[in-house]
Structure formats: structure tokens, C-alpha cells
N, C-alpha and C. Protein backbone atom coordinates (compact mmCIF):
# COMPACT_ATOMS: atom_id res chain seq x y z
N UNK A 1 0.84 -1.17 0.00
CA UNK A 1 0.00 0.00 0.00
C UNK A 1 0.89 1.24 0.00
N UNK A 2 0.73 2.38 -0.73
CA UNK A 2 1.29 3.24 -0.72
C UNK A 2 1.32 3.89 0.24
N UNK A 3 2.50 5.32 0.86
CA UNK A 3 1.90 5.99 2.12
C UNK A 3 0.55 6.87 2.05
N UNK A 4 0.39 7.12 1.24
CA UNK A 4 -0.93 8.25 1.27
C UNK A 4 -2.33 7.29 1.32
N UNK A 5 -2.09 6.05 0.57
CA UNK A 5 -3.03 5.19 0.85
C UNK A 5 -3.40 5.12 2.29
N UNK A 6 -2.05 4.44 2.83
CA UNK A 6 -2.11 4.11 4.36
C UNK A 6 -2.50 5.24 5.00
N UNK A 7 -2.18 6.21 5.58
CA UNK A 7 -3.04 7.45 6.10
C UNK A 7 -4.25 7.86 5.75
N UNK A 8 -5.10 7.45 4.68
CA UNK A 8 -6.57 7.64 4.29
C UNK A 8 -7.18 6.35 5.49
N UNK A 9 -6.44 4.73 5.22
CA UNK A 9 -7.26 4.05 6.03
C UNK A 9 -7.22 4.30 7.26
N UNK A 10 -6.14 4.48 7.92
CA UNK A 10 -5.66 4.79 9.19
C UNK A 10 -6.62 5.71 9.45
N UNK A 11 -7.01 7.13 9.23
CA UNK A 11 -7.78 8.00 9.20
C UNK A 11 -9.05 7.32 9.48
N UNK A 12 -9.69 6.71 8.75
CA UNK A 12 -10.79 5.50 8.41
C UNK A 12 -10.90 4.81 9.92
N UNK A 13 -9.87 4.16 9.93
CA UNK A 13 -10.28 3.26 10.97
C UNK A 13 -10.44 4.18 12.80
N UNK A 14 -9.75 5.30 12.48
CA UNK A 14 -9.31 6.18 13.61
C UNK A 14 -10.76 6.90 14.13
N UNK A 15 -11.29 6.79 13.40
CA UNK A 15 -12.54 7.79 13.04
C UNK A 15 -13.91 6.49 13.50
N UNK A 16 -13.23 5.20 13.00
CA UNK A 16 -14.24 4.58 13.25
C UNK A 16 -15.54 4.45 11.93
N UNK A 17 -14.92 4.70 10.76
CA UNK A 17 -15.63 4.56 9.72
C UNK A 17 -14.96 2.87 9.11
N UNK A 18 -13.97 2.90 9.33
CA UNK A 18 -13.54 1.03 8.94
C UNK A 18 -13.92 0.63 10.52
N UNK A 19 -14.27 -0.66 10.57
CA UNK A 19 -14.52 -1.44 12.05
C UNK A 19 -13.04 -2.96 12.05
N UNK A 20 -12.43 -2.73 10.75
CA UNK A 20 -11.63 -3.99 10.53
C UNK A 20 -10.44 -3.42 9.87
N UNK A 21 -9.19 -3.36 11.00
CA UNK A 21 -7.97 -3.30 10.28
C UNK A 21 -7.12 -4.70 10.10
N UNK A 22 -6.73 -4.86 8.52
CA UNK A 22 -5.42 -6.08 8.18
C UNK A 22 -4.40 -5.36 8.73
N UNK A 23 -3.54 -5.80 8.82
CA UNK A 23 -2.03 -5.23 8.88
C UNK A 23 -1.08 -6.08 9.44
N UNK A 24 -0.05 -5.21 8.74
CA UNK A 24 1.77 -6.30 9.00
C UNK A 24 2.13 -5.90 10.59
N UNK A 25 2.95 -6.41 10.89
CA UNK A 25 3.39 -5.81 11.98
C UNK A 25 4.17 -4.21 12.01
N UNK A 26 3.68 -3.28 11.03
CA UNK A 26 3.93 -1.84 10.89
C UNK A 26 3.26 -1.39 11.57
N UNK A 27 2.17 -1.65 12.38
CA UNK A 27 1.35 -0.92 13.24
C UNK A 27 1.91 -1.44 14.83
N UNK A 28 2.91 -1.67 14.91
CA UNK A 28 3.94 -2.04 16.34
C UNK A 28 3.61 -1.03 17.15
N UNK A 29 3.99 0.32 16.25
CA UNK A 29 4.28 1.65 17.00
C UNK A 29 3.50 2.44 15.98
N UNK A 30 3.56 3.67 16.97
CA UNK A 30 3.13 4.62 16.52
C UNK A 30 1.53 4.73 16.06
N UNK A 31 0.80 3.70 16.56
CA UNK A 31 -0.51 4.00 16.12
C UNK A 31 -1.24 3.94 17.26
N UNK A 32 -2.44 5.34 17.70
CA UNK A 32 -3.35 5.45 18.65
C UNK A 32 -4.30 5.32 18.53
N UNK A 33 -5.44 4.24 18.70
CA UNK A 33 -6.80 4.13 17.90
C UNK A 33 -7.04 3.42 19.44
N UNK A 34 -7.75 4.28 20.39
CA UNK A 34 -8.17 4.34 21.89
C UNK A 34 -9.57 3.09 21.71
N UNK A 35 -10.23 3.16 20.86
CA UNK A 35 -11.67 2.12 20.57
C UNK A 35 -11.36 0.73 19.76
N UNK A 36 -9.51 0.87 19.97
CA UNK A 36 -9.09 -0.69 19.38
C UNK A 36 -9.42 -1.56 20.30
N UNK A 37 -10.70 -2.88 20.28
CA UNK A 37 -10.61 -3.27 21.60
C UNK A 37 -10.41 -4.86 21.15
N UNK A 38 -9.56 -5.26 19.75
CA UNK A 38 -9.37 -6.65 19.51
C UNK A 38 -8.27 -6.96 18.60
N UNK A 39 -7.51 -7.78 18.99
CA UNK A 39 -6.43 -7.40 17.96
C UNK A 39 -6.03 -9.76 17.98
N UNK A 40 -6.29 -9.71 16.90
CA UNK A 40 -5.72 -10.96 16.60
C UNK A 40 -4.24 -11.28 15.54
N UNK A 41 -3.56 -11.82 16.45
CA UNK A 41 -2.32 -12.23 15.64
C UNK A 41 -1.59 -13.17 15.38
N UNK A 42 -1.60 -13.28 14.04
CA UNK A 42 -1.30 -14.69 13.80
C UNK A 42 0.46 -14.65 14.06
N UNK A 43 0.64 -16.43 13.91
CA UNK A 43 1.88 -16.68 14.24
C UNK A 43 2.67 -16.24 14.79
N UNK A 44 2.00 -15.96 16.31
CA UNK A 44 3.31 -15.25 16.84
C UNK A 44 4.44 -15.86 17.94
N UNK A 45 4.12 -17.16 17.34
CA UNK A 45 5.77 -17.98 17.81
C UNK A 45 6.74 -17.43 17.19
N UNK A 46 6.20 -17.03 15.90
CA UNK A 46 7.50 -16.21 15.23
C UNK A 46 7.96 -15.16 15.54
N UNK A 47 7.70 -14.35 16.85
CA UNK A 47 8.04 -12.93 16.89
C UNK A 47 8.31 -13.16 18.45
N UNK A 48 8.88 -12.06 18.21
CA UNK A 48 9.82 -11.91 20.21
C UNK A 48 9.11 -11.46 21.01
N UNK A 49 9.21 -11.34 22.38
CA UNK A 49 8.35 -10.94 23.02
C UNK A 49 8.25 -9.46 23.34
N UNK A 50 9.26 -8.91 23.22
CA UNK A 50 9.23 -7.36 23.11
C UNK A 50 8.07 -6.78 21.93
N UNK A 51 8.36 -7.34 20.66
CA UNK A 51 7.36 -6.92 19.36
C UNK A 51 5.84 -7.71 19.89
N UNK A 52 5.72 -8.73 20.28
CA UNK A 52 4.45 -9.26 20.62
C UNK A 52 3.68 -8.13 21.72
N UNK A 53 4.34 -7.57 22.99
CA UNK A 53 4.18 -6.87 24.20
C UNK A 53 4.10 -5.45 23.15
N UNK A 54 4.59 -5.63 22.41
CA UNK A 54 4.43 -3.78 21.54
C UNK A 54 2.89 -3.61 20.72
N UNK A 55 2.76 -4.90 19.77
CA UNK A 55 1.51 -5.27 19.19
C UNK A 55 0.10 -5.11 19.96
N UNK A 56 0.82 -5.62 21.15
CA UNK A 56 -1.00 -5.81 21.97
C UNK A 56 -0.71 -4.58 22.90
N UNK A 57 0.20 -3.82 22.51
CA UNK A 57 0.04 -2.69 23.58
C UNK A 57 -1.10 -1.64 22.59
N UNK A 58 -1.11 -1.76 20.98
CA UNK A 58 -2.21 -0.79 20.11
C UNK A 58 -3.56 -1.11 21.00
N UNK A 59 -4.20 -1.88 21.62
CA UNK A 59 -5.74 -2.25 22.06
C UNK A 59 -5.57 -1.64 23.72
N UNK A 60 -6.45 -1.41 23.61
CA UNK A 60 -6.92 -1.52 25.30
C UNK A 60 -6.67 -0.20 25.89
N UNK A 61 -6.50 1.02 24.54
CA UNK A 61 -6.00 2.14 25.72
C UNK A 61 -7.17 2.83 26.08
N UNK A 62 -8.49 2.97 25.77
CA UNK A 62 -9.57 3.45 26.39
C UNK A 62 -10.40 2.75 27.55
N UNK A 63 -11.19 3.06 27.84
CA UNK A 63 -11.85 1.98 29.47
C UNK A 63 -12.64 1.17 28.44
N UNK A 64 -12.45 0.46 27.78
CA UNK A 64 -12.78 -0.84 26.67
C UNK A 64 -12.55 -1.91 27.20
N UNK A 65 -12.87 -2.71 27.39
CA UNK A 65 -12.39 -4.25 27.63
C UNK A 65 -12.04 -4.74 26.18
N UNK A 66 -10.65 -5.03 26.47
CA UNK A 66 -9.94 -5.48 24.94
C UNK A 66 -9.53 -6.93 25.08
N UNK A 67 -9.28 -7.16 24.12
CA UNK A 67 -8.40 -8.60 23.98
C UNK A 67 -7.43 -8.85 22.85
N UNK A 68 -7.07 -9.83 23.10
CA UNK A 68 -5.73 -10.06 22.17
C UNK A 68 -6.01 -11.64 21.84
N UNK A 69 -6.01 -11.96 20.34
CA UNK A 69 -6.09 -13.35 20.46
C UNK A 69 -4.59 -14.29 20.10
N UNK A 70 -3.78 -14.54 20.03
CA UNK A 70 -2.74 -15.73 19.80
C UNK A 70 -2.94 -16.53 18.95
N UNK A 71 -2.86 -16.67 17.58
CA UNK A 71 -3.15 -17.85 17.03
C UNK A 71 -1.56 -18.52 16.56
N UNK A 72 -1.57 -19.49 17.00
CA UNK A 72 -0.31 -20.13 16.62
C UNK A 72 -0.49 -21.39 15.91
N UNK A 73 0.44 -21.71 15.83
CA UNK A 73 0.84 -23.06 14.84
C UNK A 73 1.63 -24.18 15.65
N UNK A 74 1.18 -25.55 15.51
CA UNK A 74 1.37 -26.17 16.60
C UNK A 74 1.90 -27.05 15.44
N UNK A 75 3.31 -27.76 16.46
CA UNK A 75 3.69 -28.16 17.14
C UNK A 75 4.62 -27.12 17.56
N UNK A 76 4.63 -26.46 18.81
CA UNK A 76 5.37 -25.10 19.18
C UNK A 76 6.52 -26.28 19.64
N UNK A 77 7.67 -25.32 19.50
CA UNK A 77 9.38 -25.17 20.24
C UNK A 77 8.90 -24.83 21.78
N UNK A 78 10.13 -25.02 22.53
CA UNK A 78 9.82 -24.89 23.77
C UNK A 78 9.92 -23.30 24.25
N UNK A 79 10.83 -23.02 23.08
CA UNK A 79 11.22 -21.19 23.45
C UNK A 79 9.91 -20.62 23.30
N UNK A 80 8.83 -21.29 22.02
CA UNK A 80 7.76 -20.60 21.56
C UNK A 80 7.03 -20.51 22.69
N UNK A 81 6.59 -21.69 23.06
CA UNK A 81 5.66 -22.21 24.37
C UNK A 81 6.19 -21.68 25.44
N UNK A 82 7.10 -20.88 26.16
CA UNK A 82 7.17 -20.39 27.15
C UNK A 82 7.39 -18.47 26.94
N UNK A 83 7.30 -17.93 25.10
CA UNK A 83 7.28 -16.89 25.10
C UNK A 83 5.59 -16.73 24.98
N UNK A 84 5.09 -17.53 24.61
CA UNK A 84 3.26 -17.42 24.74
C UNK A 84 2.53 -17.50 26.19
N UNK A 85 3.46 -18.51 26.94
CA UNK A 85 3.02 -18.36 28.12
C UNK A 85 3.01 -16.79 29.07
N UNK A 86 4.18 -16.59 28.54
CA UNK A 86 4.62 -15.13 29.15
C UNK A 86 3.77 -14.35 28.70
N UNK A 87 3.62 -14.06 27.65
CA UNK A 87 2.33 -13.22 26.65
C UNK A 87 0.98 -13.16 27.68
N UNK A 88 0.56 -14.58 28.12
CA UNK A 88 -0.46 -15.17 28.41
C UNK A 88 -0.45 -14.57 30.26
N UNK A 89 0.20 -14.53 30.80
CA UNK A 89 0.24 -14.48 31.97
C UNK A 89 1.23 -13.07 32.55
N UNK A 90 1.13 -12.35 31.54
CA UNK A 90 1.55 -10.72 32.19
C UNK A 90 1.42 -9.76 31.01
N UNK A 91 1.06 -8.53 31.48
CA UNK A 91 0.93 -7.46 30.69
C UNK A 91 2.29 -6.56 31.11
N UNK A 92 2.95 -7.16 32.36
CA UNK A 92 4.03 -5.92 32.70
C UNK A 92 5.28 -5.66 31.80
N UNK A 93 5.39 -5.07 31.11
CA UNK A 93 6.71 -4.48 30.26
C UNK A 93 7.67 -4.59 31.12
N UNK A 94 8.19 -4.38 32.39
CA UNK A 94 9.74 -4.77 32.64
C UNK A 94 9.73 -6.66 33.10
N UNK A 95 8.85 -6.49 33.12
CA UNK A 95 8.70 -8.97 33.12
C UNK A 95 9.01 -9.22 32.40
N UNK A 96 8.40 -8.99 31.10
CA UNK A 96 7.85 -9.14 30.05
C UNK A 96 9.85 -8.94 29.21
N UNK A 97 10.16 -7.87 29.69
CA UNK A 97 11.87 -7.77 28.83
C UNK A 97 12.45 -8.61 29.83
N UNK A 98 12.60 -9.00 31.22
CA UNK A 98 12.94 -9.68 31.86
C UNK A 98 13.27 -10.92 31.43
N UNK A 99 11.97 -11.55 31.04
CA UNK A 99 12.09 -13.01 30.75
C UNK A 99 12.43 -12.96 28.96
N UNK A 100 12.11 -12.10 28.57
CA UNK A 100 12.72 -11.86 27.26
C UNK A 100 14.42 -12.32 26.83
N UNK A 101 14.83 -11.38 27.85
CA UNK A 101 16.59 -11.67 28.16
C UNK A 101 17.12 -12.44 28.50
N UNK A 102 16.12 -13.74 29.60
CA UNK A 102 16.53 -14.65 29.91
C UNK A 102 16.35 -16.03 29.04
N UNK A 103 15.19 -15.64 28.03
CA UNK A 103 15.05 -16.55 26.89
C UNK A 103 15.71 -16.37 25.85
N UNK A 104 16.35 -14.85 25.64
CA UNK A 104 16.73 -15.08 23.98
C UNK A 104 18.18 -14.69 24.28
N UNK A 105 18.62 -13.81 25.48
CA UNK A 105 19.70 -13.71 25.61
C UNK A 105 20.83 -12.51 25.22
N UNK A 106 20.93 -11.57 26.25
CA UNK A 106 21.78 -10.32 26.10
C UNK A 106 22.48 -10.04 24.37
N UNK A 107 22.88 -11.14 23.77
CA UNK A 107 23.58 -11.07 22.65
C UNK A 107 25.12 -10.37 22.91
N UNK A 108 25.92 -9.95 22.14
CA UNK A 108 27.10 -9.85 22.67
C UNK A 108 27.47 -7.75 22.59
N UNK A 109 28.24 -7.91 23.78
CA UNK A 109 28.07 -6.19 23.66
C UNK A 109 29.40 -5.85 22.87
N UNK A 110 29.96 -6.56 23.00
CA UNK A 110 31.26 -6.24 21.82
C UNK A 110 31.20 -7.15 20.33
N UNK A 111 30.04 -7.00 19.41
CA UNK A 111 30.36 -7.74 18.26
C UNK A 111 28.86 -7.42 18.06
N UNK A 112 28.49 -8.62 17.06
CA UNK A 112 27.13 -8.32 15.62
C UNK A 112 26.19 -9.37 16.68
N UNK A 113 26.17 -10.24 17.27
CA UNK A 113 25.18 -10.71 17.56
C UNK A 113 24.31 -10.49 19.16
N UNK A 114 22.72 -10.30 17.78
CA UNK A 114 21.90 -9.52 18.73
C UNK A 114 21.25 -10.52 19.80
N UNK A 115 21.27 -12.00 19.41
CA UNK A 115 20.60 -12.85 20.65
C UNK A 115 21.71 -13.81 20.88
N UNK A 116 21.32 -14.51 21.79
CA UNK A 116 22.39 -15.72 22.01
C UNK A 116 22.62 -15.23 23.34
N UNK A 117 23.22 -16.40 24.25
CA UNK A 117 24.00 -15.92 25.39
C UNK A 117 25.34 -15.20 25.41
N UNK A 118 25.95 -14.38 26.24
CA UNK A 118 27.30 -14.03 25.98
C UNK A 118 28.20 -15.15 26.47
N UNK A 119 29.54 -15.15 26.23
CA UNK A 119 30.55 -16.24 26.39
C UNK A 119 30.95 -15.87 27.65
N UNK A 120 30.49 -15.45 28.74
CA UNK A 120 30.86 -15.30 29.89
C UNK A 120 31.24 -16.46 30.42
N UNK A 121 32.73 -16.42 31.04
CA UNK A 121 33.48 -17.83 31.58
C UNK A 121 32.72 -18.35 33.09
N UNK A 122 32.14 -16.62 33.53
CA UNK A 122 31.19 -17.68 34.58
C UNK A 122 30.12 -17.28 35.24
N UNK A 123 29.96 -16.15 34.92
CA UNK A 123 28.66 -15.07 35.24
C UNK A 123 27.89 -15.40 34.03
N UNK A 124 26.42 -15.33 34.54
CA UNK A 124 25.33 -15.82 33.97
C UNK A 124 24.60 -13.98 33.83
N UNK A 125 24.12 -13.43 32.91
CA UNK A 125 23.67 -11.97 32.72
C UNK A 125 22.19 -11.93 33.66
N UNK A 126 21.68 -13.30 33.42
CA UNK A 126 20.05 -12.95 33.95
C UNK A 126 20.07 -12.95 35.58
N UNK A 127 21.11 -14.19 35.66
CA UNK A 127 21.05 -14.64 37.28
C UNK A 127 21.75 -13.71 37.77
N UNK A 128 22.88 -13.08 37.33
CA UNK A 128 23.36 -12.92 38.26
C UNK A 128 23.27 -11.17 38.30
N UNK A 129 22.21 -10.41 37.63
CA UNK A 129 21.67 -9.17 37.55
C UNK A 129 22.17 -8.26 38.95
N UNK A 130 21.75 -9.02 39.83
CA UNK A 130 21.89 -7.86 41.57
C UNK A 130 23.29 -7.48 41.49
N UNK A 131 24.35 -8.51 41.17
CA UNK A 131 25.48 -8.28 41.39
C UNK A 131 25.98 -7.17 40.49
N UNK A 132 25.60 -6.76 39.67
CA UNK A 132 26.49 -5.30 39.09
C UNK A 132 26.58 -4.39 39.29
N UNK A 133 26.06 -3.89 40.33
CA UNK A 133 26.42 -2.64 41.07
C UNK A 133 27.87 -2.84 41.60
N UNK A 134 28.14 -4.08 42.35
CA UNK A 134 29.26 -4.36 42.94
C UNK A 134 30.21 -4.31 41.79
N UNK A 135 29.72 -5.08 41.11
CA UNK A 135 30.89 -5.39 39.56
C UNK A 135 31.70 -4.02 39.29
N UNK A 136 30.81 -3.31 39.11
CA UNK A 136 31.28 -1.73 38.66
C UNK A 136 31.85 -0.92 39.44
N UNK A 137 31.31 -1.60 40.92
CA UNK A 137 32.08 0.00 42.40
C UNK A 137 33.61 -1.65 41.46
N UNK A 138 34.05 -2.81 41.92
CA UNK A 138 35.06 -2.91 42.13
C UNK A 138 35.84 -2.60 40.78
N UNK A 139 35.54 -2.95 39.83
CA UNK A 139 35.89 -2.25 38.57
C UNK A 139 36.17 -1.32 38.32
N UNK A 140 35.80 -0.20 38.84
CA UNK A 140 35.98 1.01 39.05
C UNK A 140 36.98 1.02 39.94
N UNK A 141 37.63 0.56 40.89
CA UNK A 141 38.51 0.55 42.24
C UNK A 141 39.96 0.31 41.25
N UNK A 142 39.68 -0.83 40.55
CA UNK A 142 40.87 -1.44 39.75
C UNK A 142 41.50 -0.54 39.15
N UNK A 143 40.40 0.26 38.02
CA UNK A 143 41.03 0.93 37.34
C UNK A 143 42.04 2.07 37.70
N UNK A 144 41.16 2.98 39.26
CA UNK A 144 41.59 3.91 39.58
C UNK A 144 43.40 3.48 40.44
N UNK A 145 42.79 2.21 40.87
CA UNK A 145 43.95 1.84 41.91
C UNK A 145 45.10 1.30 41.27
N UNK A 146 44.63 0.15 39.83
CA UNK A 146 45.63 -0.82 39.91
C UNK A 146 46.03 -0.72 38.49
N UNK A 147 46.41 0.44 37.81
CA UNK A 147 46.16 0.83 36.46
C UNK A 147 47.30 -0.53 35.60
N UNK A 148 48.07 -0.67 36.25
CA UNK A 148 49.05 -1.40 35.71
C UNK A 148 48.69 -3.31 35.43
N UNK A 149 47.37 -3.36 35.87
CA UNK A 149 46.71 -4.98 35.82
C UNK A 149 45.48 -4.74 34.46
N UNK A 150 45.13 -3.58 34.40
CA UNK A 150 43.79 -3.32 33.13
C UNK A 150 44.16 -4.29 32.41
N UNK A 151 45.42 -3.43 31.56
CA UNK A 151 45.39 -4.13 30.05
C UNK A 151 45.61 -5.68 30.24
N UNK A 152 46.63 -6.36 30.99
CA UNK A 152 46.13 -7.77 31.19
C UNK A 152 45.00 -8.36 31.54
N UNK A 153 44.61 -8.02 32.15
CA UNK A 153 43.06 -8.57 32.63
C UNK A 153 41.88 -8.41 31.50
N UNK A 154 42.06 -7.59 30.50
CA UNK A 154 41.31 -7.35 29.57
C UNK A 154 41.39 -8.44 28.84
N UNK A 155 43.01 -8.49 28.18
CA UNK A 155 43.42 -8.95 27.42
C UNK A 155 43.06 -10.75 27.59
N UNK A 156 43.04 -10.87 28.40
CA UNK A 156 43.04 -12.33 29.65
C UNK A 156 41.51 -13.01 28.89
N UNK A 157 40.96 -11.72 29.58
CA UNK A 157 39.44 -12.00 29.35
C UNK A 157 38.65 -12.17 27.95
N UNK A 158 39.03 -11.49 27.44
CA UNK A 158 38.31 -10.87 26.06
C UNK A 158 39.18 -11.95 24.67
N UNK A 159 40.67 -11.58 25.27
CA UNK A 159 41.14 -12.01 24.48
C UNK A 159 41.56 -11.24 23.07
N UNK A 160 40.89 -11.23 21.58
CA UNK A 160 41.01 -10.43 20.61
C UNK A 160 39.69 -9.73 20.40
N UNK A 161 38.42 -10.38 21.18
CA UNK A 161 37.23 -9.59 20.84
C UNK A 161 37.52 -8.02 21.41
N UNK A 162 38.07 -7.22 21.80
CA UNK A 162 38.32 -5.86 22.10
C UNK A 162 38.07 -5.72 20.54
N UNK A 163 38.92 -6.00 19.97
CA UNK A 163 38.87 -5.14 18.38
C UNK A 163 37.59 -5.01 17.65
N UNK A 164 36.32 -6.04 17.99
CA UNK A 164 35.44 -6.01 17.19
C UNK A 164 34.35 -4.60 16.95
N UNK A 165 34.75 -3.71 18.50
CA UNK A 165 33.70 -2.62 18.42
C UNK A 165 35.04 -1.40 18.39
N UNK A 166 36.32 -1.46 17.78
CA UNK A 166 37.35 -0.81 18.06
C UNK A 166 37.31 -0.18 19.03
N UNK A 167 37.08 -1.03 20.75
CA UNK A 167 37.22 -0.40 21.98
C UNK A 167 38.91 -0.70 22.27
């Protein structure tokens, strides 16, 4: 659909002269239609839970009783079946990225990949969350105190991934 197309229906449906919007997942963001009170979406084993939690955030913003329906495709993965469950059993946006991170996984902060676990030799990112405040006061101590251990300890750790974000 062209853009000028799309802003006539949008208009349409905003207004409440269409009662039935199709659409791709382009309506993630940016669209306010307060009398959206149903939103069905297919296959969404295929989509993350951040974009799923963004989708069903378009319904329900007026005192409407809304819903969201799930239609999936079965035989679900286990990642699928426990990102539907999550879907299914919270509306809260910081849960909701919570268990997100703990299912798909920080991805790496020095390089290209956006999911996966990091190669941490022994810290776990989800579990071991409380602890980085500490991480950083002592990290911070090192640097100021023990300038002459950095570059080994980097080097130790990382190895050659330093170069990938030219840090």
C-alpha cells in the first residue's frame, strides 16, 4: 500500500468509519486508535516478546475491555511455548523484557550478535543481575587503583574480541 493510501485508512479506521484493520506488523508503533478493543495475531511464535508486548500494547487504551487473540501453529518449540506463556500471563513491560533476556539472551556487547547468550566464563547476565552494582564499584577501584593490571586482565578475558567494536 502506498503511504498516502495508508493514512486515508488509518484515518478510516481512527474515526471509526472502517470497524476492521489487516495489517503487518507496521502498526507495532506509533498508532493510537483508543476504541481498538481486539487485535488478533497470527503466528506469533514467530516474533519476540518485546514486538508481541508492543503489538497488543495498540488495544486496550480506552476503558474498553480489549483482547488479544494468539493464534499459533502447533507443534510449538519450547522457546515458543514459554514466550506465549509469558504473553499469556503478564501485561508488565519490565517482566515481560525480563524473561525476554533470559530466553533469547543479552547477545554480545562487543560484536554483531543480537541474541544468544554471551561467552561469559562464569557469570550468567540474567542470574546474576543484583550483582552489578558491585561489579562496577570494584571495577571502578581497579582501574583507579591498579592501572598497571587493566590491560592484562582485559586482554586475559576478552582475548582479541576488544577489536570487534574498536574499543
Amino acid at each position: 500500500m502506498k503511504p498516502k493510501q495508508k493514512i486515508k485508512v488509518m484515518a478510516r479506521f481512527k474515526k471509526g468509519k472502517t470497524q476492521l484493520l489487516v495489517a503487518t506488523t507496521v502498526i507495532e508503533v506509533g498508532v493510537d486508535v483508543p476504541t481498538a478493543s481486539l487485535m488478533v495475531i497470527e503466528n506469533p511464535e514467530r516474533l519476540g516478546l518485546a514486538q508481541l508486548h508492543q503489538l497488543r500494547g495498540r488495544i486496550g487504551r480506552a476503558n474498553i475491555q480489549s483482547y488479544c487473540i494468539l493464534l499459533y501453529q502447533t507443534p510449538l518449540s519450547d522457546a515458543g511455548k514459554q514466550r506465549l506463556t509469558v504473553m499469556r500471563d503478564s501485561t508488565d513491560g519490565f517482566y515481560i523484557a525480563e524473561k525476554d533476556l533470559e530466553l533469547r539472551g543479552p547477545g554480545e556487547v562487543l560484536g554483531t550478535q543480537q541474541t544468544g547468550m554471551m561467552t561469559f566464563r562464569v557469570a550468567d547476565i540474567a542470574r546474576d543481575a543484583p550483582l552489578l552494582d558491585t561489579v562496577k564499584e570494584v571495577s571502578e577501584l581497579i582501574l583507579q587503583s591498579h592501572d598497571d593490571i587493566v590491560d592484562p586482565l582485559i586482554r586475559r578475558w576478552l582475548g582479541q574480541r576488544e577489536h570487534y567494536a574498536n574499543v
